[in-house]
Protein backbone atom coordinates (compact mmCIF):
# COMPACT_ATOMS: atom_id res chain seq x y z
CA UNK A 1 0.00 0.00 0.00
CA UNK A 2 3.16 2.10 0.90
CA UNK A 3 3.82 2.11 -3.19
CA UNK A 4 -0.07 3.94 -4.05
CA UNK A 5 0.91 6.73 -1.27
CA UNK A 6 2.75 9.95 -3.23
CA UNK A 7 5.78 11.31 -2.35
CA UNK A 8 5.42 13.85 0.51
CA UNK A 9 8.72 15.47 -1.35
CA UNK A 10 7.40 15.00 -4.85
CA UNK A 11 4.42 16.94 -3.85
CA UNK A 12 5.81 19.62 -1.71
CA UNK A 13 8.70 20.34 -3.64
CA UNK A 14 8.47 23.58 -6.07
CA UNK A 15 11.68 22.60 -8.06
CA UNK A 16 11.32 21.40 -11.79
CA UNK A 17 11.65 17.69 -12.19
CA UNK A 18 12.73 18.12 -15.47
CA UNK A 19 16.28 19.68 -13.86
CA UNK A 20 18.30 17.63 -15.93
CA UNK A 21 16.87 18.56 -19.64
CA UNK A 22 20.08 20.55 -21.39
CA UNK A 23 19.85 24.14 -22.03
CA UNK A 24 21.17 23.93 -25.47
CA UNK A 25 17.93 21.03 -26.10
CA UNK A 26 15.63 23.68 -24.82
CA UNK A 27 17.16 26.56 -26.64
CA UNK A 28 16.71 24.52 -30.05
CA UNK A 29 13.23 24.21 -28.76
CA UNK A 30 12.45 27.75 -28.48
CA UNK A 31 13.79 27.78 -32.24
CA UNK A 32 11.47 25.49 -33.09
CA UNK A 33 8.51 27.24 -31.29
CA UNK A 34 10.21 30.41 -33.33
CA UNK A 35 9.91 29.25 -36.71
CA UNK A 36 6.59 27.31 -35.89
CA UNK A 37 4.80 31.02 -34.77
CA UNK A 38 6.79 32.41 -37.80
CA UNK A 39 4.60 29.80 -40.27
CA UNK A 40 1.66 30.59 -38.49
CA UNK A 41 1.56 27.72 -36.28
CA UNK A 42 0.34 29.87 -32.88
CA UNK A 43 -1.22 26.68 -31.17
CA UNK A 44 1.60 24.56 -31.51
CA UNK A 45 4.30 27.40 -30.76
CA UNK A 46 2.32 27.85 -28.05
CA UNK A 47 2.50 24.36 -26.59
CA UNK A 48 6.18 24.51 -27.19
CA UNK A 49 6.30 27.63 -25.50
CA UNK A 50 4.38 26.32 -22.56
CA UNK A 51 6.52 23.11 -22.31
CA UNK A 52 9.61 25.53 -21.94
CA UNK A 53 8.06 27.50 -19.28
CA UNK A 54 6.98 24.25 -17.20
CA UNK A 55 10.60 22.76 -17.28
CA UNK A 56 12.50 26.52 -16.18
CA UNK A 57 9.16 28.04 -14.05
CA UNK A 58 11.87 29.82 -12.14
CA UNK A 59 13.56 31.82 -14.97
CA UNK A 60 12.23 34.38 -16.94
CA UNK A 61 14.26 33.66 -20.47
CA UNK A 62 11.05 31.34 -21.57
CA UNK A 63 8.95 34.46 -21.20
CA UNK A 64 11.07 36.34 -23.09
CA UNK A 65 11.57 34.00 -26.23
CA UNK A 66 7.31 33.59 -25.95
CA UNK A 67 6.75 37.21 -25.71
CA UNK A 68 9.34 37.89 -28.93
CA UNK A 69 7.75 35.28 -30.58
CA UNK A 70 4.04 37.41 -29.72
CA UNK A 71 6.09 40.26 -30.99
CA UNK A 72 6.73 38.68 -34.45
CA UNK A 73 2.82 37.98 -34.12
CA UNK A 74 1.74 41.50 -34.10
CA UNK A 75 0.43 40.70 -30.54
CA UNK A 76 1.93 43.65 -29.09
CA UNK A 77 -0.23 43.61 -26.14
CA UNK A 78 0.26 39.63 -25.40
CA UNK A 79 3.71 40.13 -25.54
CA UNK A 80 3.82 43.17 -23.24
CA UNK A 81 1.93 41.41 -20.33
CA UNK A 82 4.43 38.10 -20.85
CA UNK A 83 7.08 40.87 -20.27
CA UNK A 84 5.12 43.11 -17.07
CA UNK A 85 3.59 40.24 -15.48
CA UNK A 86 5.92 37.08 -15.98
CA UNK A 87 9.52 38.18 -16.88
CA UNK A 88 9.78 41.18 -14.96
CA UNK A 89 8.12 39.93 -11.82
CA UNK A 90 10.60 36.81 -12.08
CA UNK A 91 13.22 39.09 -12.42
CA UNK A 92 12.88 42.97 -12.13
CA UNK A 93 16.31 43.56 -13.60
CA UNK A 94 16.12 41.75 -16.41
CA UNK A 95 18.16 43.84 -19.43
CA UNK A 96 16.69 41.77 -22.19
CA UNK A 97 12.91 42.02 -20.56
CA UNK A 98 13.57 45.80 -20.65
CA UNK A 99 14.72 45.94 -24.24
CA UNK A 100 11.82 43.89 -25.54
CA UNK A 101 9.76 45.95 -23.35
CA UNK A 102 10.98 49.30 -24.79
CA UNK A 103 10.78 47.50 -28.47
CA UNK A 104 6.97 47.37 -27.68
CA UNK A 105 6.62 50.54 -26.34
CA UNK A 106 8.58 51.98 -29.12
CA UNK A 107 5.73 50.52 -31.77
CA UNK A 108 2.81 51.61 -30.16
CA UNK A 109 3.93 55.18 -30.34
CA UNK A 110 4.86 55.43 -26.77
CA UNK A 111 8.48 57.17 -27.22
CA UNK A 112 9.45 58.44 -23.92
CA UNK A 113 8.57 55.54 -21.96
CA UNK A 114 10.08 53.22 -24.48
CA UNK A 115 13.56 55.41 -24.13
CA UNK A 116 13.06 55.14 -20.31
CA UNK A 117 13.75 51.48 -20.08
CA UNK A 118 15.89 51.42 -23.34
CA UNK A 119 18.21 54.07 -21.57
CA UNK A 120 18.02 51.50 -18.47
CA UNK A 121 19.64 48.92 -20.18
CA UNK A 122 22.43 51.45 -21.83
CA UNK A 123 23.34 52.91 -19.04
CA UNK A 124 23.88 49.37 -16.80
CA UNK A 125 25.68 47.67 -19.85
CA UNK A 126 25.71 44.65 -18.68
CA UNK A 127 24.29 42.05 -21.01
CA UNK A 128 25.97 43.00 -24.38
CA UNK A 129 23.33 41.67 -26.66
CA UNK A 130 20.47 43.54 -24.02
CA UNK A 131 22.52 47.20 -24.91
CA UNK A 132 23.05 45.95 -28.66
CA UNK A 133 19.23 45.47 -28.60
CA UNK A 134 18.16 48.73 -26.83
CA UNK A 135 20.67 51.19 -28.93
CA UNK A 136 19.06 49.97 -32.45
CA UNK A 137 15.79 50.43 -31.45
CA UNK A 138 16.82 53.78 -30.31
CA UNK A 139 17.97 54.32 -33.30
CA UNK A 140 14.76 52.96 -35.27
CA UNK A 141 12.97 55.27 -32.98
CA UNK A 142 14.77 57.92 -34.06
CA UNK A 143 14.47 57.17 -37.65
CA UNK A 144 10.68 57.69 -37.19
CA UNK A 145 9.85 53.93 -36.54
CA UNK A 146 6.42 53.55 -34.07
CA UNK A 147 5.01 57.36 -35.65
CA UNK A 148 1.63 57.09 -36.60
C-alpha cells in the first residue's frame, strides 16, 4: 500500500523535475517554437512555448523568447503582459525584458517611456546583446519607426 501513497517530497517540492533537460535542447526548442509562430503555427508554438516554461518556471528567459515570438505575431499587447507580469516579476532587472519591453513601447507610439527602459539597459551595460538590442531600437525610434 506504501507504493499507491505519493511522495510527501514529490508533492511539496516547487523545483522542476525536469532539472536535468540541457539548455542547449531547450534553446533549439524555443527555435522550433520560433519558426513554428513564424509559419503561423500559434497553437503549436504555443504548446512549445508552454513546455519551456513548465521545465524553467523559475527563470524568466522562456517568457522572453514567448513574448518575442508574440512580438513577431503583431500581438503587441500579449507580448507586453508576458514581459510586465511574468519576466519582470521573475526578475525585475532583467536587461533583455527591458529591451523587448521598450521595443513594444517603441511601436505603439509610446516614445518616452520606451527610451526610459531602453536608456536602463544602456546605461547598466551589462548584457551586451540587451545594450546591442536597446541602442538599435533607439535608433529605429529615431528614424521615425512607431510614428503614426
Amino acid at each position: 500500500m506504501e507504493l499507491c501513497q505519493p511522495s510527501m517530497e514529490r508533492t511539496t517540492s516547487s523545483a522542476s523535475p525536469f532539472r536535468d533537460i540541457p539548455s542547449d535542447l531547450l534553446q533549439v526548442l524555443t527555435e522550433i517554437a520560433h519558426i513554428a509562430a513564424g509559419c503561423g503555427w500559434q497553437q503549436r508554438a504555443e504548446a512549445i512555448f508552454d513546455g519551456i516554461i513548465a521545465v524553467r518556471p523559475e527563470s524568466e528567459s522562456p517568457w522572453i523568447a514567448y513574448a518575442l515570438a508574440k512580438i513577431s505575431m503583431g500581438q503587441l499587447a500579449e507580448a507586453f503582459e508576458m514581459l510586465t507580469k511574468r519576466a519582470l516579476v521573475i526578475n525585475p532587472k532583467s536587461d533583455l525584458a527591458k529591451a523587448f519591453l521598450g521595443l513594444i513601447l517603441s511601436r505603439i507610439g509610446s516614445r518616452g517611456l520606451a527610451e526610459y527602459f531602453l536608456n536602463q539597459v544602456i546605461d547598466k551595460n551589462e548584457i551586451a546583446e540587451a545594450v546591442q538590442i536597446a541602442k538599435e531600437i533607439l535608433k529605429k525610434q529615431d528614424e521615425g519607426w512607431g510614428k503614426r
